[in-house]
Protein backbone atom coordinates (compact mmCIF):
# COMPACT_ATOMS: atom_id res chain seq x y z
CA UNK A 1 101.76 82.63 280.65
CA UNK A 2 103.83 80.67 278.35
CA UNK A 3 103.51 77.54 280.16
CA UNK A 4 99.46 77.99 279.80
CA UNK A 5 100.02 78.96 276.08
CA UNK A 6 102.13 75.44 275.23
CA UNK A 7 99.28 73.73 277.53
CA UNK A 8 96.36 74.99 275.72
CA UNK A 9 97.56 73.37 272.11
CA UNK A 10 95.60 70.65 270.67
CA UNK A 11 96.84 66.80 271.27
CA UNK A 12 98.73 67.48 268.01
CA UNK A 13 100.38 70.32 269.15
CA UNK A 14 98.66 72.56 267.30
CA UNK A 15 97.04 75.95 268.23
CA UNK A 16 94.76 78.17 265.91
CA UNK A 17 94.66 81.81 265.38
CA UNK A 18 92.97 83.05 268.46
CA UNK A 19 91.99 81.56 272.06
CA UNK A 20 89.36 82.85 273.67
CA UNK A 21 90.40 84.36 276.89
CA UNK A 22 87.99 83.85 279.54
CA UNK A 23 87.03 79.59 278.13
CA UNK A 24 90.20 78.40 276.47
CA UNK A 25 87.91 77.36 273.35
CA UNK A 26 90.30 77.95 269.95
CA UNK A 27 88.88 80.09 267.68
CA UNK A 28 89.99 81.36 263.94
CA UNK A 29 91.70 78.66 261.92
CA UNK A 30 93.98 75.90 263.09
CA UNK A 31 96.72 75.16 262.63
CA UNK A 32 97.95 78.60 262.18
CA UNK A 33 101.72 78.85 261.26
CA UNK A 34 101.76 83.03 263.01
CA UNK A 35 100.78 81.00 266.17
CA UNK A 36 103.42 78.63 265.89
CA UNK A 37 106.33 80.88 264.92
CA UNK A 38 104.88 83.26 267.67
CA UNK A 39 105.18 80.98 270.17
CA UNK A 40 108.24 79.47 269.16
CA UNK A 41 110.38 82.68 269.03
CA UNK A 42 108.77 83.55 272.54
CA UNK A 43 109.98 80.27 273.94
CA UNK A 44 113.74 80.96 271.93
CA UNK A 45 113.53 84.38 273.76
CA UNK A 46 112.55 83.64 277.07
CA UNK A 47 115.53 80.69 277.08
CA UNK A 48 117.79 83.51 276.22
CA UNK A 49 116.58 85.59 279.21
CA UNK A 50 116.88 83.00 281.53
CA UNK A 51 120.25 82.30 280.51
CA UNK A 52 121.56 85.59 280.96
CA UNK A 53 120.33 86.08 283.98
CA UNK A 54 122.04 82.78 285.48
């Protein structure tokens, strides 16, 4: 899901506030920082998780 999350952003790397689920069309305003910090801290996680479980 995260992968599909970081594909979805905008050539700039941006993503907006909400994607629609079923088309992938952004919705909301863009950039929004929440996004970005959300997504960020999920990736930070996730590398933890991975390397504890190594």
């Amino acid at each position: 899901m995260y992968d599909s999350l970081c594909s979805r952003a905008s050539p700039l790397g941006l993503l907006s506030e909400q994607i629609d689920p079923t088309t992938g069309v952004f919705m909301g305003n863009a950039p929004q920082a929440f996004s970005h910090i959300g997504t960020i801290a999920s990736g930070v996680n996730l590398e933890r998780a991975r390397s504890a479980a190594r």
